[in-house]
C-alpha atoms as a PDB file:
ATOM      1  CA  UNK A   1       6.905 -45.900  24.946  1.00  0.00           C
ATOM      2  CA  UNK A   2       5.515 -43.275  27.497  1.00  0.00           C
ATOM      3  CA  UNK A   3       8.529 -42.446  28.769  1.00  0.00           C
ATOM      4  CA  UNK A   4      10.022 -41.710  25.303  1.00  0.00           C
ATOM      5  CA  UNK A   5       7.048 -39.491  24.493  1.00  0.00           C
ATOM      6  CA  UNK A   6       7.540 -37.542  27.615  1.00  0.00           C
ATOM      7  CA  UNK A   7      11.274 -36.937  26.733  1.00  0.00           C
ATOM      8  CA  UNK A   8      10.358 -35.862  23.497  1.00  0.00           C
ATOM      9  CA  UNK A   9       7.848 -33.134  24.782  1.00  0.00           C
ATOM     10  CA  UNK A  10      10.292 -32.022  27.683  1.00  0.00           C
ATOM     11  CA  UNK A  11      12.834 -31.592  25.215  1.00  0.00           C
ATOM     12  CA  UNK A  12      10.556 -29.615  22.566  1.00  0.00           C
ATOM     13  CA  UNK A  13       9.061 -27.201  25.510  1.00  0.00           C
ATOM     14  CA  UNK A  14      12.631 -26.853  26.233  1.00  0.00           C
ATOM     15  CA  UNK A  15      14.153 -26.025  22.746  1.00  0.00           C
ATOM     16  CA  UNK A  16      10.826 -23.773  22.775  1.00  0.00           C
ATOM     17  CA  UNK A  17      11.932 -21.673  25.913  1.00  0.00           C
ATOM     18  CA  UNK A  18      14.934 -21.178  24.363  1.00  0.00           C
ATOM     19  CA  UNK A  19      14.066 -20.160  21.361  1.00  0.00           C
ATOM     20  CA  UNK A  20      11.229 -17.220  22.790  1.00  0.00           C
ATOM     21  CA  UNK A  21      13.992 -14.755  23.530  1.00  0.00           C
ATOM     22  CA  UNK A  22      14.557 -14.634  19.467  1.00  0.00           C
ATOM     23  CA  UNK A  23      11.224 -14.963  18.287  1.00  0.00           C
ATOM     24  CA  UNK A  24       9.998 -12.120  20.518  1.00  0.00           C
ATOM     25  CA  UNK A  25      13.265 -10.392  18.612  1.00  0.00           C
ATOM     26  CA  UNK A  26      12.265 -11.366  15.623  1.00  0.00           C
ATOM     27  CA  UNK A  27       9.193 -10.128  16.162  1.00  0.00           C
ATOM     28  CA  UNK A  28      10.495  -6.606  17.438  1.00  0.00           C
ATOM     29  CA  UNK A  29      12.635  -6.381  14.540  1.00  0.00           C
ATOM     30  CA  UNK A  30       9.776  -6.422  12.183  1.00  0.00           C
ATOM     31  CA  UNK A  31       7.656  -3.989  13.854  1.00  0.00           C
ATOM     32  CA  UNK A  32      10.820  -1.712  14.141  1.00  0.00           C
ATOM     33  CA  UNK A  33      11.314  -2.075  10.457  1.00  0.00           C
ATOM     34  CA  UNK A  34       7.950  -1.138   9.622  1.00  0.00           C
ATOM     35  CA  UNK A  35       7.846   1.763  12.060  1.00  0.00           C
ATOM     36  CA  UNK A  36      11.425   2.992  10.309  1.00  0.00           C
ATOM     37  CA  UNK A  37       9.525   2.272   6.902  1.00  0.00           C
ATOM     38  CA  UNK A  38       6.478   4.135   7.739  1.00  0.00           C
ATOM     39  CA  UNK A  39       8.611   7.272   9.469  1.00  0.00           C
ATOM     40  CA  UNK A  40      10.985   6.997   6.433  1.00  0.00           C
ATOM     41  CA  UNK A  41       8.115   9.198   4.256  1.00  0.00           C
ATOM     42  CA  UNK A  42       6.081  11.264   6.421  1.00  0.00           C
ATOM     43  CA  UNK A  43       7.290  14.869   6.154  1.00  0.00           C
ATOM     44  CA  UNK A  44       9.337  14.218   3.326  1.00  0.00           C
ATOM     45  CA  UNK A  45       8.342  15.639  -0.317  1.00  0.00           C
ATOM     46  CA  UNK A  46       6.794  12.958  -2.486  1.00  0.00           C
ATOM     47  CA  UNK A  47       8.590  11.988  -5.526  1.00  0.00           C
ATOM     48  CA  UNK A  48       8.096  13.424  -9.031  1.00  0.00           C
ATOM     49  CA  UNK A  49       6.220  11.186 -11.425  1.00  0.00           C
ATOM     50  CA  UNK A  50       4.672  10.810 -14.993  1.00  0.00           C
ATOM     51  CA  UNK A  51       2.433   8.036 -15.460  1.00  0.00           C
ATOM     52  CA  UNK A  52      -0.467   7.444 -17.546  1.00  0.00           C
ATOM     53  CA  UNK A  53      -3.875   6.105 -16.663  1.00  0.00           C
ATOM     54  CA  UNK A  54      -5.935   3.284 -17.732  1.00  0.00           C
ATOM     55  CA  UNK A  55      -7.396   5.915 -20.387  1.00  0.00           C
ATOM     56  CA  UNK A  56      -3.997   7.038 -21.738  1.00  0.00           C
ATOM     57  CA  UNK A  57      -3.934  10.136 -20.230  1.00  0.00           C
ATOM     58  CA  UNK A  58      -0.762  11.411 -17.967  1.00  0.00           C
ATOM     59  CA  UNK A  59      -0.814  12.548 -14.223  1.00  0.00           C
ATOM     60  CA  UNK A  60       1.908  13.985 -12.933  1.00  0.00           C
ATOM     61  CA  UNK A  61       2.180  15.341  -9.213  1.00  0.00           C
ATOM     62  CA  UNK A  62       2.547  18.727  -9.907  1.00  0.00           C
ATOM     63  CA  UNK A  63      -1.077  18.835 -11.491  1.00  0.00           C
ATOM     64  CA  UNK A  64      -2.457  17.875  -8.191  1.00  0.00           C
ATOM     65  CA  UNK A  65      -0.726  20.235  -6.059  1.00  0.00           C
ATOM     66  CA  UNK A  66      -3.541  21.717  -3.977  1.00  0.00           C
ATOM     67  CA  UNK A  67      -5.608  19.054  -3.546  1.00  0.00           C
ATOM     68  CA  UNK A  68      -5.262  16.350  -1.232  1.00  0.00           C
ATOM     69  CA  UNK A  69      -3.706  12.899  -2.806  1.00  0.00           C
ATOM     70  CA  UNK A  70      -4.310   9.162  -2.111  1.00  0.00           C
ATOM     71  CA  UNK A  71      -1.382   7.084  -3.652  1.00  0.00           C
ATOM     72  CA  UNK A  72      -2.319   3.405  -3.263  1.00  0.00           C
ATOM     73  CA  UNK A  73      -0.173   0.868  -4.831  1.00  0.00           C
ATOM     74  CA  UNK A  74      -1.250  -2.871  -5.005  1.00  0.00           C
ATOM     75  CA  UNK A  75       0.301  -5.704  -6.620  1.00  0.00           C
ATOM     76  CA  UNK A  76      -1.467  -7.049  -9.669  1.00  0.00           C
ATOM     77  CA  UNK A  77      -4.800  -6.348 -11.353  1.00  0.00           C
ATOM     78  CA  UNK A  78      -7.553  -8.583 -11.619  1.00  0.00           C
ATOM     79  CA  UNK A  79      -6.992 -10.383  -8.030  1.00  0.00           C
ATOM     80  CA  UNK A  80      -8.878 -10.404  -4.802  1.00  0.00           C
ATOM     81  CA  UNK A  81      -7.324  -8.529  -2.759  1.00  0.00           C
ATOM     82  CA  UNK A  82      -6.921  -5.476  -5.165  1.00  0.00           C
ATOM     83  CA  UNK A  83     -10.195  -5.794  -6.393  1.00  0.00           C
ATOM     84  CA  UNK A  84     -11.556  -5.815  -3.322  1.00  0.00           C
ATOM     85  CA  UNK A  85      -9.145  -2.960  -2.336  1.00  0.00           C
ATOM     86  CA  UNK A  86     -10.497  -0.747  -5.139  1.00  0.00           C
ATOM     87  CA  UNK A  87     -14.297  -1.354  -4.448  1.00  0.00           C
ATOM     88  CA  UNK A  88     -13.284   0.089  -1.673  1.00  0.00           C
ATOM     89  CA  UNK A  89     -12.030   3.147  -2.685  1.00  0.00           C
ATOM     90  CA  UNK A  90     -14.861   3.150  -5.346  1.00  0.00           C
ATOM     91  CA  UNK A  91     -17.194   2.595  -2.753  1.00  0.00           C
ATOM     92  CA  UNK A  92     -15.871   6.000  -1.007  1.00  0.00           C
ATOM     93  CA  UNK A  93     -14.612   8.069  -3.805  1.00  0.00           C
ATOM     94  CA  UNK A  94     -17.481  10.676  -2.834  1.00  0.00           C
ATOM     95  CA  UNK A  95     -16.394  11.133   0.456  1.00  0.00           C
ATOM     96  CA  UNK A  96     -12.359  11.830  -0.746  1.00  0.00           C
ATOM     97  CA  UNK A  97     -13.601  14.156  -3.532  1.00  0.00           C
ATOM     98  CA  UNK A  98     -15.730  16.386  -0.938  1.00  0.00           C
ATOM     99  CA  UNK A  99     -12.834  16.253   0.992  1.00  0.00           C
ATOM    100  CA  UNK A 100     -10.725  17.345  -1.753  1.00  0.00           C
ATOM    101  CA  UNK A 101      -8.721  14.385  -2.508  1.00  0.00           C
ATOM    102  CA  UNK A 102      -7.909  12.942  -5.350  1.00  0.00           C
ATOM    103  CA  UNK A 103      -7.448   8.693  -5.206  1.00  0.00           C
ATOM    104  CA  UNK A 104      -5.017   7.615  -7.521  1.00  0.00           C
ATOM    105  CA  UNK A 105      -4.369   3.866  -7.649  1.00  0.00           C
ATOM    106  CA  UNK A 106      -0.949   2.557  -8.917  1.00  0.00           C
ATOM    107  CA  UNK A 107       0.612  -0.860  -9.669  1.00  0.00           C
ATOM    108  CA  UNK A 108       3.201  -2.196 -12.281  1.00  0.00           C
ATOM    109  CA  UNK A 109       0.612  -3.674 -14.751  1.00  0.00           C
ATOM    110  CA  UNK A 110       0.428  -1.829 -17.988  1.00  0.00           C
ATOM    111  CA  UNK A 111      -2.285   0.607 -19.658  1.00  0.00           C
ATOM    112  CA  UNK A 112      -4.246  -2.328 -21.627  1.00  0.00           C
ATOM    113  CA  UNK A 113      -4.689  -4.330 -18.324  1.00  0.00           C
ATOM    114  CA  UNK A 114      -5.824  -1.079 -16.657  1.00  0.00           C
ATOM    115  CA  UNK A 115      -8.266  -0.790 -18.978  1.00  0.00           C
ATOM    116  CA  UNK A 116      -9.818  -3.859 -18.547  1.00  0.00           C
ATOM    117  CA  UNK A 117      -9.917  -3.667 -14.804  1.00  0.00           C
ATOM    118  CA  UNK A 118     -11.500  -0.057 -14.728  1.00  0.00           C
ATOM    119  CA  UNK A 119     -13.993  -1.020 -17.290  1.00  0.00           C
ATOM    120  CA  UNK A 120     -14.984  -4.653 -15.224  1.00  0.00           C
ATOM    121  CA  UNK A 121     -15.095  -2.771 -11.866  1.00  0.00           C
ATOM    122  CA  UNK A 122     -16.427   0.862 -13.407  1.00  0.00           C
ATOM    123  CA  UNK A 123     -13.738   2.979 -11.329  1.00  0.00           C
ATOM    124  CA  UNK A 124     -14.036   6.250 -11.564  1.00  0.00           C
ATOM    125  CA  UNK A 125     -10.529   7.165 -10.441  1.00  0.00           C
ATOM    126  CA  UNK A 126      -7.581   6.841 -12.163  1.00  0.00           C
ATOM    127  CA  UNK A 127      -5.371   4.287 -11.612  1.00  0.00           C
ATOM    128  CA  UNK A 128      -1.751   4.212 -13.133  1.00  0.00           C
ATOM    129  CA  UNK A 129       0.468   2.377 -15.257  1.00  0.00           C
ATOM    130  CA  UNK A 130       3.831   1.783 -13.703  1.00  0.00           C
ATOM    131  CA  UNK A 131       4.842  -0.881 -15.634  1.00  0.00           C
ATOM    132  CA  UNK A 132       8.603   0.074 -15.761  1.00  0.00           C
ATOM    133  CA  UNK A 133       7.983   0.425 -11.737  1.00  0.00           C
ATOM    134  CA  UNK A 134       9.788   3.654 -11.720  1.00  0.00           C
ATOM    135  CA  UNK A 135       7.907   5.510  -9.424  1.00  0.00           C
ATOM    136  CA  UNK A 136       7.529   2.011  -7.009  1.00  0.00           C
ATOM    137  CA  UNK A 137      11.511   1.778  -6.998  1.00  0.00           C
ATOM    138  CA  UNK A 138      11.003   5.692  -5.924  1.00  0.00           C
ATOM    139  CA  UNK A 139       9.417   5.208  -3.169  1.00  0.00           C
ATOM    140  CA  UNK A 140      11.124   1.849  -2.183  1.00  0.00           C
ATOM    141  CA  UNK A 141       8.448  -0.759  -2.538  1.00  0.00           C
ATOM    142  CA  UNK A 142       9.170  -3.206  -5.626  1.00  0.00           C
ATOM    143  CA  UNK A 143       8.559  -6.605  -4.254  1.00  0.00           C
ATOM    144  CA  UNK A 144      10.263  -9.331  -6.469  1.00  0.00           C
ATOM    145  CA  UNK A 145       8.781 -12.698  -7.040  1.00  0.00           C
ATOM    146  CA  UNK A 146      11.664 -14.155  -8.913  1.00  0.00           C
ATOM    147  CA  UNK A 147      10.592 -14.223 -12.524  1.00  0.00           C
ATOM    148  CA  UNK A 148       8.404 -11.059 -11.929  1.00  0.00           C
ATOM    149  CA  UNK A 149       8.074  -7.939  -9.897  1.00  0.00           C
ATOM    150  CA  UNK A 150       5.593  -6.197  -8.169  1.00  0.00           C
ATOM    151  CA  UNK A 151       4.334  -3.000  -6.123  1.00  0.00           C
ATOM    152  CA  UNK A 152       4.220  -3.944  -2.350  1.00  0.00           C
ATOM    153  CA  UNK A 153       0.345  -3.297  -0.973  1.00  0.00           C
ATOM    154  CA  UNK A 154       1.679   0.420   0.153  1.00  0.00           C
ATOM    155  CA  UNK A 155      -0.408   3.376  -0.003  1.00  0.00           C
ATOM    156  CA  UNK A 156       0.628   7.089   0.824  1.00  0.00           C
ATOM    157  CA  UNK A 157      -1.377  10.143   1.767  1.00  0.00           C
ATOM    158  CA  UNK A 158      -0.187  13.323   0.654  1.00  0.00           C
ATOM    159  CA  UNK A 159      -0.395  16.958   1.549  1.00  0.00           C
ATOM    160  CA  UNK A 160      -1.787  20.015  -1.226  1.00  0.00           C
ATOM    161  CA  UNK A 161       1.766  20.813  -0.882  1.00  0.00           C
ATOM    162  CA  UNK A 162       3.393  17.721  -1.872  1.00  0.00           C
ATOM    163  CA  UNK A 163       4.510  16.158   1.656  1.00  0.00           C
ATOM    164  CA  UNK A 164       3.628  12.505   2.512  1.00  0.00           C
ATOM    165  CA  UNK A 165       1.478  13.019   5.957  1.00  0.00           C
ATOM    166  CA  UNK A 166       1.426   9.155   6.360  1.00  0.00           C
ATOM    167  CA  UNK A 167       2.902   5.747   4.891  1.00  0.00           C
ATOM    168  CA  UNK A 168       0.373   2.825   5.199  1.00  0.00           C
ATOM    169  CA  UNK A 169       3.090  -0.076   5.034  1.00  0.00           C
ATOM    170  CA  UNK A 170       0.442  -2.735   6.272  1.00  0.00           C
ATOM    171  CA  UNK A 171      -2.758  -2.427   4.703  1.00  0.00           C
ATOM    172  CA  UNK A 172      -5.620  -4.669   5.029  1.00  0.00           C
ATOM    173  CA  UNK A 173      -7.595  -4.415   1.456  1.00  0.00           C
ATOM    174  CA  UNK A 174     -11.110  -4.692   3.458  1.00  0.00           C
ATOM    175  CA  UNK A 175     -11.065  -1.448   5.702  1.00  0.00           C
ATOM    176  CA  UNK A 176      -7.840   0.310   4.472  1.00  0.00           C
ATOM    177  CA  UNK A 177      -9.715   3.109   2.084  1.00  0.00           C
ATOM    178  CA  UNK A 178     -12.357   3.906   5.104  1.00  0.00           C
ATOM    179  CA  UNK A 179      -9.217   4.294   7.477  1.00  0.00           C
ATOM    180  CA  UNK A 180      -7.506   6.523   4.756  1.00  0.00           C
ATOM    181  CA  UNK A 181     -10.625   8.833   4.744  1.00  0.00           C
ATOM    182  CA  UNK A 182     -10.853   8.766   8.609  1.00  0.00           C
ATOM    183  CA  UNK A 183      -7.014  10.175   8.740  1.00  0.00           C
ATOM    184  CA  UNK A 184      -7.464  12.415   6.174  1.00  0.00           C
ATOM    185  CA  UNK A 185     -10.386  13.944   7.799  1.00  0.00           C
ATOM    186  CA  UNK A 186      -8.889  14.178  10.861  1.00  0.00           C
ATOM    187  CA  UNK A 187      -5.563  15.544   9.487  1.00  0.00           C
ATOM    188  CA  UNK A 188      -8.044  18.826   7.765  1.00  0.00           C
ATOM    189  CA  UNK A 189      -9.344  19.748  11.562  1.00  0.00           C
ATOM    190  CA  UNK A 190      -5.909  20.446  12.612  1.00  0.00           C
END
């Protein structure tokens, strides 16, 4: 019985060994594809949008043009991660508006859900109704779960003059608004 147990593991570290070139690939490949993701943006112009907030009213990019803008996208109202991820912005929204930035928060749910996620978590930024995803297909980040779609957890920061300075393609919904105000900051001292 040993002995067959033995063979089994040699085997399995074998097929393992093997198998390490294409994982560390793998791996490569979808750091690559994130770098190409995240390089894909920054320096280009951010696209055109008109999209109204949980209030009803419309923001468009060219009202903001001047100011600094956080575009964070998140998948779905009402969950932890983006409720978590917009305390967090909440939690700083001081800091971005000294700095003159404007936080706009986007995902595909519609006005009505907007407006009961702003009033349960008392946001006082606007967050946006892309419900037709129209400005998530823009920028490439429509996730589809079969039956339903959804914004990727994507955020973009984005020059007075309309440039994307950075893509955030991996964003952890704990720290990623202070890191977002640390870049911004340090992208004004230049």
């Amino acid at each position: 019985m040993n002995a067959i147990k033995c063979k089994v593991f040699m085997l399995s570290s074998a097929l393992l060994l093997l198998a390490a070139p294409s994982l560390s690939s793998a791996q490569t490949s979808i750091f690559s594809k994130q770098d190409t993701a995240q390089k894909q943006w920054v320096g280009q112009s951010a696209p055109r949008f008109k999209l109204q907030d949980q209030a009803g009213k419309w923001h468009s990019l060219s009202q903001y043009q001047g100011k600094w803008m956080v575009l964070y996208f998140y998948p779905k109202d009402n969950t932890a991660g983006c409720t978590q991820e917009a305390n967090q912005f909440k939690a700083l929204y001081p800091q971005f508006l000294k700095a003159n930035a404007v936080v706009l928060g986007v995902s595909m749910d519609d006005v009505a859900s907007h407006q009961k996620f702003s009033k349960k978590l008392d946001l006082p930024f606007a967050i946006l109704a892309d419900d037709k995803g129209d400005l998530a297909n823009k920028f490439g980040i429509v996730k589809n779960l079969g039956f339903t779609k959804i914004a990727k957890r994507e955020s973009f920061l984005i020059n007075p003059q309309g440039a994307i300075m950075y893509h955030y393609t991996s964003v952890n919904a704990q720290t990623h608004a202070d890191q977002v105000l640390k870049d911004l900051k340090s992208l004004q001292k230049k």
